[in-house]
PDB file of N, CA and C in Angstrom:
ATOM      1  N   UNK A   1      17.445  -2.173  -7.029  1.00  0.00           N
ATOM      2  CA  UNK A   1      17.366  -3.027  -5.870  1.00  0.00           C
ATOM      3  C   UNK A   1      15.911  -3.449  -5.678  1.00  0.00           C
ATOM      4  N   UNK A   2      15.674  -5.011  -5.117  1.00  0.00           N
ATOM      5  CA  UNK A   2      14.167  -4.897  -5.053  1.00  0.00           C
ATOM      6  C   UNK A   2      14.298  -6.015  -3.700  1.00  0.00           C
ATOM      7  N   UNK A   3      13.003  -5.766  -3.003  1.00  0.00           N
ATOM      8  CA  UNK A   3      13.038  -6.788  -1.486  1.00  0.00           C
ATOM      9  C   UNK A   3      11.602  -7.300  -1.380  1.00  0.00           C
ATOM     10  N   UNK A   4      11.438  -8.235  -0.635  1.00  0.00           N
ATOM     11  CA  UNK A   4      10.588  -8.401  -0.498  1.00  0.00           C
ATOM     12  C   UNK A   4      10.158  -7.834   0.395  1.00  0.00           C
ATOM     13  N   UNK A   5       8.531  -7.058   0.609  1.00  0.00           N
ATOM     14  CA  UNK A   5       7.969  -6.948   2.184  1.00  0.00           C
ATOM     15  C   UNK A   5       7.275  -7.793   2.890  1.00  0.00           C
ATOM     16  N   UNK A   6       7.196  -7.639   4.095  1.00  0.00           N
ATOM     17  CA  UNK A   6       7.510  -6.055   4.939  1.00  0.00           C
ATOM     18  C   UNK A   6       9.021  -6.051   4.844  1.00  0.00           C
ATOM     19  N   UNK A   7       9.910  -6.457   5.157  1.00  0.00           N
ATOM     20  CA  UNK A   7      11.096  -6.630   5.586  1.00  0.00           C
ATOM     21  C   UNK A   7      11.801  -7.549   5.099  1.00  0.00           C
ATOM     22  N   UNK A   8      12.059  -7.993   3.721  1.00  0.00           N
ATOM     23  CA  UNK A   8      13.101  -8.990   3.281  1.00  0.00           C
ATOM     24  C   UNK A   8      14.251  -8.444   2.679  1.00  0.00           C
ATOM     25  N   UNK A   9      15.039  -9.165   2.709  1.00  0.00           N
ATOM     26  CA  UNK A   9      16.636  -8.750   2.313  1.00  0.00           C
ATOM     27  C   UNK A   9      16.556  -8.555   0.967  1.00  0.00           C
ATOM     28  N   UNK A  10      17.341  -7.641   0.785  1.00  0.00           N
ATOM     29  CA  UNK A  10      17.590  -6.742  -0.281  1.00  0.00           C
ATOM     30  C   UNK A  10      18.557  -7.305  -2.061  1.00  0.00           C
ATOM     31  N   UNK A  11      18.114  -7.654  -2.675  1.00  0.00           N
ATOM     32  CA  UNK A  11      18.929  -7.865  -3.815  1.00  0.00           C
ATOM     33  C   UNK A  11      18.862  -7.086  -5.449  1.00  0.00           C
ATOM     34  N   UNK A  12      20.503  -6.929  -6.051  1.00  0.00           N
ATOM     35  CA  UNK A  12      20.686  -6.063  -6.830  1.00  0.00           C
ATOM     36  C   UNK A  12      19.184  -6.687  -7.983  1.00  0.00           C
ATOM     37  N   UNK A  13      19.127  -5.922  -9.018  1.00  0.00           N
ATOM     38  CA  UNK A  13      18.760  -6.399  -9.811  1.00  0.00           C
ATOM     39  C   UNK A  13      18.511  -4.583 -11.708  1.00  0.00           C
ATOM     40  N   UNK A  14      18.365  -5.214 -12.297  1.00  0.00           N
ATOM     41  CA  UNK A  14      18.242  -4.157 -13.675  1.00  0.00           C
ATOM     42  C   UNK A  14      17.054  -4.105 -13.466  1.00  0.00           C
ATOM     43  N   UNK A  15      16.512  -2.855 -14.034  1.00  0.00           N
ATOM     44  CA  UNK A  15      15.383  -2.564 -13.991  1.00  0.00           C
ATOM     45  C   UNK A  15      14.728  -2.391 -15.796  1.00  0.00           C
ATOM     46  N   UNK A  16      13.481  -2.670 -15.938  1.00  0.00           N
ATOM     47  CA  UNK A  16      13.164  -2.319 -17.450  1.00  0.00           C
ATOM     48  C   UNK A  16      11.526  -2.054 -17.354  1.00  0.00           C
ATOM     49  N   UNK A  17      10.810  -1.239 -18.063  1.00  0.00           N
ATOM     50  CA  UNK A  17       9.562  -1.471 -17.853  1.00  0.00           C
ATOM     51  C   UNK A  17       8.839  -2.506 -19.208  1.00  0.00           C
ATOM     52  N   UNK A  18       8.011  -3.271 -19.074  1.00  0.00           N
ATOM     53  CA  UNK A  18       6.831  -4.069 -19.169  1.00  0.00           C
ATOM     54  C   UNK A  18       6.255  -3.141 -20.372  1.00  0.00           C
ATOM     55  N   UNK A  19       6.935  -3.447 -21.990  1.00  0.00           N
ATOM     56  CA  UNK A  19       6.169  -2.896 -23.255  1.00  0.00           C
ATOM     57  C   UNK A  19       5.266  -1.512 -23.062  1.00  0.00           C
ATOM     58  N   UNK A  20       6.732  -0.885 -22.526  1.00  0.00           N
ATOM     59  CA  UNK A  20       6.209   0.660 -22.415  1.00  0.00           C
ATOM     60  C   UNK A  20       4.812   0.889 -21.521  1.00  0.00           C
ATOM     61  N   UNK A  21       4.654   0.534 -20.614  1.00  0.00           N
ATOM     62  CA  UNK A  21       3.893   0.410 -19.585  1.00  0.00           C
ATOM     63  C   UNK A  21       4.276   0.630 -18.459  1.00  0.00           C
ATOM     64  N   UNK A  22       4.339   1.797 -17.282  1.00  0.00           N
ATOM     65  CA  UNK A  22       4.523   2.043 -15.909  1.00  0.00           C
ATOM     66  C   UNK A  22       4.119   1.407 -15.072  1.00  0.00           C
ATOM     67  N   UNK A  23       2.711   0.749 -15.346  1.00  0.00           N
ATOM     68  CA  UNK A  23       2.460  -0.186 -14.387  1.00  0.00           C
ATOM     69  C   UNK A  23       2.817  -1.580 -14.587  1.00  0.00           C
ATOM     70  N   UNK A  24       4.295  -2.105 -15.192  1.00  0.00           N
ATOM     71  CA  UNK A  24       4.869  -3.584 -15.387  1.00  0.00           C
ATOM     72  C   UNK A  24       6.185  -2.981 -15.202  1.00  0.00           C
ATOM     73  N   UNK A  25       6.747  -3.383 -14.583  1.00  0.00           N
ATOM     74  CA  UNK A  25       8.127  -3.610 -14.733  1.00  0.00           C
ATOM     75  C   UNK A  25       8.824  -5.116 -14.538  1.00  0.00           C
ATOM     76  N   UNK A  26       9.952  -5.369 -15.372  1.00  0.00           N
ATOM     77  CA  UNK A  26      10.403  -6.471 -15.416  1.00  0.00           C
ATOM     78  C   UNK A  26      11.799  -6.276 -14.802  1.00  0.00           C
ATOM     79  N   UNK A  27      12.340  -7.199 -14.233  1.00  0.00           N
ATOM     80  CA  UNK A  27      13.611  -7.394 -13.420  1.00  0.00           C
ATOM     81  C   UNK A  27      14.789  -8.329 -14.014  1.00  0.00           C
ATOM     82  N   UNK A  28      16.063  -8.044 -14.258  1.00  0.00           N
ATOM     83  CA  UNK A  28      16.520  -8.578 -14.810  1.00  0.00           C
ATOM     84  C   UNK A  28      17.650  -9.017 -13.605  1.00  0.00           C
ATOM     85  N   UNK A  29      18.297 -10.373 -12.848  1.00  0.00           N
ATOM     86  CA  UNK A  29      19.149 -10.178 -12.157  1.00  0.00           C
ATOM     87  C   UNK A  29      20.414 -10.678 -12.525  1.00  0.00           C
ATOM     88  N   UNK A  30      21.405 -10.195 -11.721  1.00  0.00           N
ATOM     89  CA  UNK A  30      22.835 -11.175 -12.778  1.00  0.00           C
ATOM     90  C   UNK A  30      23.167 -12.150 -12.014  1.00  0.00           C
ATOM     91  N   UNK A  31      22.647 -12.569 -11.000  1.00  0.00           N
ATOM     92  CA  UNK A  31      22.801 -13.732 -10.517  1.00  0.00           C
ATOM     93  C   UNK A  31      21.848 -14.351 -10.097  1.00  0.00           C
ATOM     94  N   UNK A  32      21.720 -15.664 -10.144  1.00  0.00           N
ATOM     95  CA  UNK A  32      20.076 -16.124  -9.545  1.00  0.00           C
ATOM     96  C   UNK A  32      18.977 -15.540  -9.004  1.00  0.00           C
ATOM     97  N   UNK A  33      17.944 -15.303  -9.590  1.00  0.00           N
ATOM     98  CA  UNK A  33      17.019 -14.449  -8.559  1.00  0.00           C
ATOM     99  C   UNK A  33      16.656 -14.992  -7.699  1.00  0.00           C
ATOM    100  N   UNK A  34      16.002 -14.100  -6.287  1.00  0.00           N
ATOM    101  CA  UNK A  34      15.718 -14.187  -4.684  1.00  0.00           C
ATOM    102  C   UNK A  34      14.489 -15.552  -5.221  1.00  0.00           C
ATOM    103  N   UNK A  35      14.112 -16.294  -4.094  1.00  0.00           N
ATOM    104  CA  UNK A  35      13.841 -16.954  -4.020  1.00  0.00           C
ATOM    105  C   UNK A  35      11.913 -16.316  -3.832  1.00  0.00           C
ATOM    106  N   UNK A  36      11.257 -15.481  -4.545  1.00  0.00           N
ATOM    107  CA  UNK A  36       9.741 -14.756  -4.420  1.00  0.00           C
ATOM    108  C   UNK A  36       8.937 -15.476  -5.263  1.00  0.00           C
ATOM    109  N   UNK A  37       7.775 -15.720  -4.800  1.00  0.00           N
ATOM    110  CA  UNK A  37       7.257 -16.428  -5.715  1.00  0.00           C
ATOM    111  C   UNK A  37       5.705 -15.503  -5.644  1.00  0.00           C
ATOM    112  N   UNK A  38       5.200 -15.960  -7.379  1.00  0.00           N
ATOM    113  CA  UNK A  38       4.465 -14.882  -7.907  1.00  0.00           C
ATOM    114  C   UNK A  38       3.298 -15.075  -6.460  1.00  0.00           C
ATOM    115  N   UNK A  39       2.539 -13.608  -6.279  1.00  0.00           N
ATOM    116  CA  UNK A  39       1.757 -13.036  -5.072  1.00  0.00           C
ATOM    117  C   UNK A  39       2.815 -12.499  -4.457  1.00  0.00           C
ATOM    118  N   UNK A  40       3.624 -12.178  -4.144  1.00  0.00           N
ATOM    119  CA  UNK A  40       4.856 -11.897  -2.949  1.00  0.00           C
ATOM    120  C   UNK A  40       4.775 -10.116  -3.381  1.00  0.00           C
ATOM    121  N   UNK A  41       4.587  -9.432  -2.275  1.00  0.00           N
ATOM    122  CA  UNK A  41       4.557  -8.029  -2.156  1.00  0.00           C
ATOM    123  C   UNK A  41       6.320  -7.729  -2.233  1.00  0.00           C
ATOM    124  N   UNK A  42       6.499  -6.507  -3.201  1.00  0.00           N
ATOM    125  CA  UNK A  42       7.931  -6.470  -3.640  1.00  0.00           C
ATOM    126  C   UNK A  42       8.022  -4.752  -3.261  1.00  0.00           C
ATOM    127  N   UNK A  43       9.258  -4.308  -3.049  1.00  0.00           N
ATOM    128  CA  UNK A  43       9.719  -2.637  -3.490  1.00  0.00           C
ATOM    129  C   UNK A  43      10.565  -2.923  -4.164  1.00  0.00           C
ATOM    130  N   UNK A  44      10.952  -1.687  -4.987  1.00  0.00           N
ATOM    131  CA  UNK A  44      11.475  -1.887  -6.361  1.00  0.00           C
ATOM    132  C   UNK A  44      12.182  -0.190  -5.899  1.00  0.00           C
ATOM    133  N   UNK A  45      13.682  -0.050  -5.680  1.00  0.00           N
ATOM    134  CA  UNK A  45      13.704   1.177  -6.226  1.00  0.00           C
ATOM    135  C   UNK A  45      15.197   1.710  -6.895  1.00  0.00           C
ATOM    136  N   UNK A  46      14.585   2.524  -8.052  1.00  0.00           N
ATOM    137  CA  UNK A  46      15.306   3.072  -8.647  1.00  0.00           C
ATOM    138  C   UNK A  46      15.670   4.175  -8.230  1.00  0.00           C
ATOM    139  N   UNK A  47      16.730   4.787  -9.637  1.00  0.00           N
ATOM    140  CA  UNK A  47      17.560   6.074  -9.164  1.00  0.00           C
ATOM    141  C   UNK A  47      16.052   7.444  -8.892  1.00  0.00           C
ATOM    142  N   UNK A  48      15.260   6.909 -10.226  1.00  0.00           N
ATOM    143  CA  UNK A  48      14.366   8.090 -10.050  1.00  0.00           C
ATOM    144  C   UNK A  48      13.033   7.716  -9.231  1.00  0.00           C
ATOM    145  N   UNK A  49      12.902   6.392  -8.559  1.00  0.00           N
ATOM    146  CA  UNK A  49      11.534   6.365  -7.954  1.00  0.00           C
ATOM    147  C   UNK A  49      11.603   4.916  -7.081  1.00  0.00           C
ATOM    148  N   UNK A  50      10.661   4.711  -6.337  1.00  0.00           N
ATOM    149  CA  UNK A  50      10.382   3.974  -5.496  1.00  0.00           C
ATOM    150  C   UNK A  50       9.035   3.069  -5.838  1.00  0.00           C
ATOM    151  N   UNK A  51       8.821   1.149  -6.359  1.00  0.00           N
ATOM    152  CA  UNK A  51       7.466   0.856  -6.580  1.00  0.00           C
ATOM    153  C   UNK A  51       7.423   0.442  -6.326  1.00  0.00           C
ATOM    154  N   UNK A  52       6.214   0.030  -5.458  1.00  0.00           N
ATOM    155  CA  UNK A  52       5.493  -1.018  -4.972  1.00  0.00           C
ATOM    156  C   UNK A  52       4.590  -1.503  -5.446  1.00  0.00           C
ATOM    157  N   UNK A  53       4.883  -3.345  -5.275  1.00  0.00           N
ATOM    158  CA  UNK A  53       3.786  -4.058  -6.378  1.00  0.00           C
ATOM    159  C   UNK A  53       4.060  -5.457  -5.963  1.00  0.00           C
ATOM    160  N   UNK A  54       3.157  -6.586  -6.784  1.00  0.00           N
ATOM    161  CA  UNK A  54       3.289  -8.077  -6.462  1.00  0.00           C
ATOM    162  C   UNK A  54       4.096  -8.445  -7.667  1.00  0.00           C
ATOM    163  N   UNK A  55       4.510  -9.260  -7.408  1.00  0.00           N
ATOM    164  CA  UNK A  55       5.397 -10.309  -8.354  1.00  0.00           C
ATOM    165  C   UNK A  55       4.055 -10.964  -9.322  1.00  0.00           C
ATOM    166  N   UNK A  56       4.447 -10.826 -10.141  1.00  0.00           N
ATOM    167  CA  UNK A  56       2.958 -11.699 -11.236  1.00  0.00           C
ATOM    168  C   UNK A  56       3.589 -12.997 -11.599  1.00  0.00           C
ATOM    169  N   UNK A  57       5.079 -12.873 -12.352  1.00  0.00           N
ATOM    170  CA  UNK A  57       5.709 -14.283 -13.198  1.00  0.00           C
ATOM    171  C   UNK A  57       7.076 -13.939 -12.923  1.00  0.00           C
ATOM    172  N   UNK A  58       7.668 -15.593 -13.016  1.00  0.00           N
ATOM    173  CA  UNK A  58       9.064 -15.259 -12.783  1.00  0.00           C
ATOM    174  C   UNK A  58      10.206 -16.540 -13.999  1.00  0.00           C
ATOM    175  N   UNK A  59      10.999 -16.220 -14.445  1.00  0.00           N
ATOM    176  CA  UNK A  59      11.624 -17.239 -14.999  1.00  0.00           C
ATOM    177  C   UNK A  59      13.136 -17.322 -13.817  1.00  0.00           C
ATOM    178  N   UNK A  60      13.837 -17.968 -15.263  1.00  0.00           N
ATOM    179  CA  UNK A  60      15.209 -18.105 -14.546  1.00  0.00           C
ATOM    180  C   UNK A  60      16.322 -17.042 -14.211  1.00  0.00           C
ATOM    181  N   UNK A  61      16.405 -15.826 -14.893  1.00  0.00           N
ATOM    182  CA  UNK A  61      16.446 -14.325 -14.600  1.00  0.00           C
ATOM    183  C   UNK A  61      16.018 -13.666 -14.327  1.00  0.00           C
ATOM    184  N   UNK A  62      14.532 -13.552 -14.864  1.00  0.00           N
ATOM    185  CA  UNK A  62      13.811 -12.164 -14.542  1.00  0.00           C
ATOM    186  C   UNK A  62      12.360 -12.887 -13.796  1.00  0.00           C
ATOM    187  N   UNK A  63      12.041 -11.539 -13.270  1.00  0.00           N
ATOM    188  CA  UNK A  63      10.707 -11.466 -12.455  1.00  0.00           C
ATOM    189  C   UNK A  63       9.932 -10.337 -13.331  1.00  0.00           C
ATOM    190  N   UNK A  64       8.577 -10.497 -13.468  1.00  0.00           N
ATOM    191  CA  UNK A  64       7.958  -9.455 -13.847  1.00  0.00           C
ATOM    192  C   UNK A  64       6.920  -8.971 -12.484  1.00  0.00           C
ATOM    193  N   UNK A  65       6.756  -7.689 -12.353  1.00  0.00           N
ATOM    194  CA  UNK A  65       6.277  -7.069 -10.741  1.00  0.00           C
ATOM    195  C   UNK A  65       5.278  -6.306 -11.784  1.00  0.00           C
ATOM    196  N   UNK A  66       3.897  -6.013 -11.242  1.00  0.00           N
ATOM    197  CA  UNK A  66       2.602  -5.363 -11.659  1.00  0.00           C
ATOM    198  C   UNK A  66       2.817  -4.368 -10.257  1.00  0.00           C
ATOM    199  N   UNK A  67       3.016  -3.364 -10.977  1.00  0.00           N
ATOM    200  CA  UNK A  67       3.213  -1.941 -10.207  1.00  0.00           C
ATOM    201  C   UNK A  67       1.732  -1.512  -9.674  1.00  0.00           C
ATOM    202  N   UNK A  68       1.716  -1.415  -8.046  1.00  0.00           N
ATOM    203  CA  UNK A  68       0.210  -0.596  -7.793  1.00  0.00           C
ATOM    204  C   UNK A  68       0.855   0.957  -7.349  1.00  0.00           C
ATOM    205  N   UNK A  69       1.909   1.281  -6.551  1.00  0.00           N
ATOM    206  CA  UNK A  69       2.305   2.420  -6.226  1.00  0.00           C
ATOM    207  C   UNK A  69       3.277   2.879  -6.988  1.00  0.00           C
ATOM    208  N   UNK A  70       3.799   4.061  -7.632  1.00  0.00           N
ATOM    209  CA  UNK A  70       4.577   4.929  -8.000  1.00  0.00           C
ATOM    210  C   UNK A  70       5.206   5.993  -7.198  1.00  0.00           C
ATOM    211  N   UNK A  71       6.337   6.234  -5.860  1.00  0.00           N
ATOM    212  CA  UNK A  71       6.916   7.203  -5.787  1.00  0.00           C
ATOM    213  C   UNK A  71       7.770   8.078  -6.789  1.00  0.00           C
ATOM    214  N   UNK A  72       7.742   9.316  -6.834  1.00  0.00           N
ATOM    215  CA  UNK A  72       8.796   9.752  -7.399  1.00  0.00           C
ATOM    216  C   UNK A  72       9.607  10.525  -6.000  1.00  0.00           C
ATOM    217  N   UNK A  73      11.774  10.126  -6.733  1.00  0.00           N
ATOM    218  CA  UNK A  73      12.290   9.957  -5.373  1.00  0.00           C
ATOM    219  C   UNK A  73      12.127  11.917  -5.444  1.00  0.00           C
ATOM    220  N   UNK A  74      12.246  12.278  -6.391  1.00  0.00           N
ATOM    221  CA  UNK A  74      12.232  14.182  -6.424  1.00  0.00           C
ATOM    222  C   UNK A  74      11.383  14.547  -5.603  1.00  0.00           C
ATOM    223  N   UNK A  75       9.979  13.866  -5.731  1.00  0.00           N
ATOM    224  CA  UNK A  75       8.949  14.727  -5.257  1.00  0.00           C
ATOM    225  C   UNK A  75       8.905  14.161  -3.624  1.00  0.00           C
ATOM    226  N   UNK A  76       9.656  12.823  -3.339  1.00  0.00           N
ATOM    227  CA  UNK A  76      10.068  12.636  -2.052  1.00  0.00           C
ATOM    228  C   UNK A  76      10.964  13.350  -1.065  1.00  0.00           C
ATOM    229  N   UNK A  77      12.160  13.444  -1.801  1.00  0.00           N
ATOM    230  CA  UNK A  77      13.179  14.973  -1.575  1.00  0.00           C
ATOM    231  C   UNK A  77      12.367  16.126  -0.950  1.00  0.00           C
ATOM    232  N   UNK A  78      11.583  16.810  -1.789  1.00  0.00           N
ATOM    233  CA  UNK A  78      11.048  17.951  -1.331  1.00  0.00           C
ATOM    234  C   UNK A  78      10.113  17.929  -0.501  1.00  0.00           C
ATOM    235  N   UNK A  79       9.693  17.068  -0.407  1.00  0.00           N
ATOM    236  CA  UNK A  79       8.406  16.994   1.017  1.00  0.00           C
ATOM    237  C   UNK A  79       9.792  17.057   2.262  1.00  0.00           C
ATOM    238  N   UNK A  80      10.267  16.110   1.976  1.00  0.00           N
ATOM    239  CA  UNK A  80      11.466  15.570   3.279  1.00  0.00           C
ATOM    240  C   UNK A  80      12.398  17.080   3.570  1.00  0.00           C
ATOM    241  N   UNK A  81      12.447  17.553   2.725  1.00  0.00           N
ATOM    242  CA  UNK A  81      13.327  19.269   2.929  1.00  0.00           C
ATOM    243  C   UNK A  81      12.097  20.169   3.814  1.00  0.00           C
ATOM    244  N   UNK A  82      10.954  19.941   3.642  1.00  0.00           N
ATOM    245  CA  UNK A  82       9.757  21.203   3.948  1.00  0.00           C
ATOM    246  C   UNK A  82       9.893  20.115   5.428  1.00  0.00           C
ATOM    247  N   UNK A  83       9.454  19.052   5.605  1.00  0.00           N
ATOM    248  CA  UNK A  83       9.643  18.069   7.117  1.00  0.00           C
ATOM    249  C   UNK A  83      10.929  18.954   7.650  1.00  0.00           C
ATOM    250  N   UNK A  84      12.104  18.886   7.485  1.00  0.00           N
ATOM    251  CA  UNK A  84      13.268  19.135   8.157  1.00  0.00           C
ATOM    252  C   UNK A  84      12.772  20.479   8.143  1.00  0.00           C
ATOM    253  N   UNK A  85      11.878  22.064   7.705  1.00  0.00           N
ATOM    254  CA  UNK A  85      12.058  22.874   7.670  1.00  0.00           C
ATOM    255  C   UNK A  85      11.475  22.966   8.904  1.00  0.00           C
ATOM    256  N   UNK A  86      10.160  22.409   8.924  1.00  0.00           N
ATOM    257  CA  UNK A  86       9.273  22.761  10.075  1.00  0.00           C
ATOM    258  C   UNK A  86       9.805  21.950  11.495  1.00  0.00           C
ATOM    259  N   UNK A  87      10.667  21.058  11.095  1.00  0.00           N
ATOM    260  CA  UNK A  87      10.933  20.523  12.508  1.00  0.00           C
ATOM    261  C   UNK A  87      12.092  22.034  13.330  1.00  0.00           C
ATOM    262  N   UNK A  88      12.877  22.564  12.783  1.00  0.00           N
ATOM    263  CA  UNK A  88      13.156  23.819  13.227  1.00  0.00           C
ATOM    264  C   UNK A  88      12.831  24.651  14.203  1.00  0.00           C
TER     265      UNK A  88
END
């Protein structure tokens, strides 16, 4: 899934990374992509992580996004379990 920020609506899309590179990922959508044009602040998240980044290039399927943040959703989980511990 990827949106635009702060707050834009949400659309499916495949995920792939950018010639084995973490900081590129490319977007593949199956139906027209959102209407972002390259500069546009994006989230990107997958099963295993959460990225934030700008849109660099876009064709008629895909978008390519230059990753500045990396969540991982695991290491999000466990902070959020130790939060719920101490709110107790």
């Amino acid at each position: 899934m990827v949106r635009r920020l702060p707050a834009g609506e949400t659309f499916p899309a495949l995920l792939s990374n950018l010639a084995d590179n973490r900081r590129g990922l490319q977007l593949h959508f199956p139906a027209s992509p959102p209407d972002i044009l390259a500069g546009a602040l994006v989230e990107v998240v997958s099963d295993s992580a959460i990225y934030l980044g700008e849109i660099r290039s876009s064709t008629e399927s895909t978008v390519a996004v230059a990753v500045e943040h990396i969540l991982d959703r695991a290491v999000l989980g466990e902070i959020e379990r130790v939060w719920r511990r101490a709110e107790v």
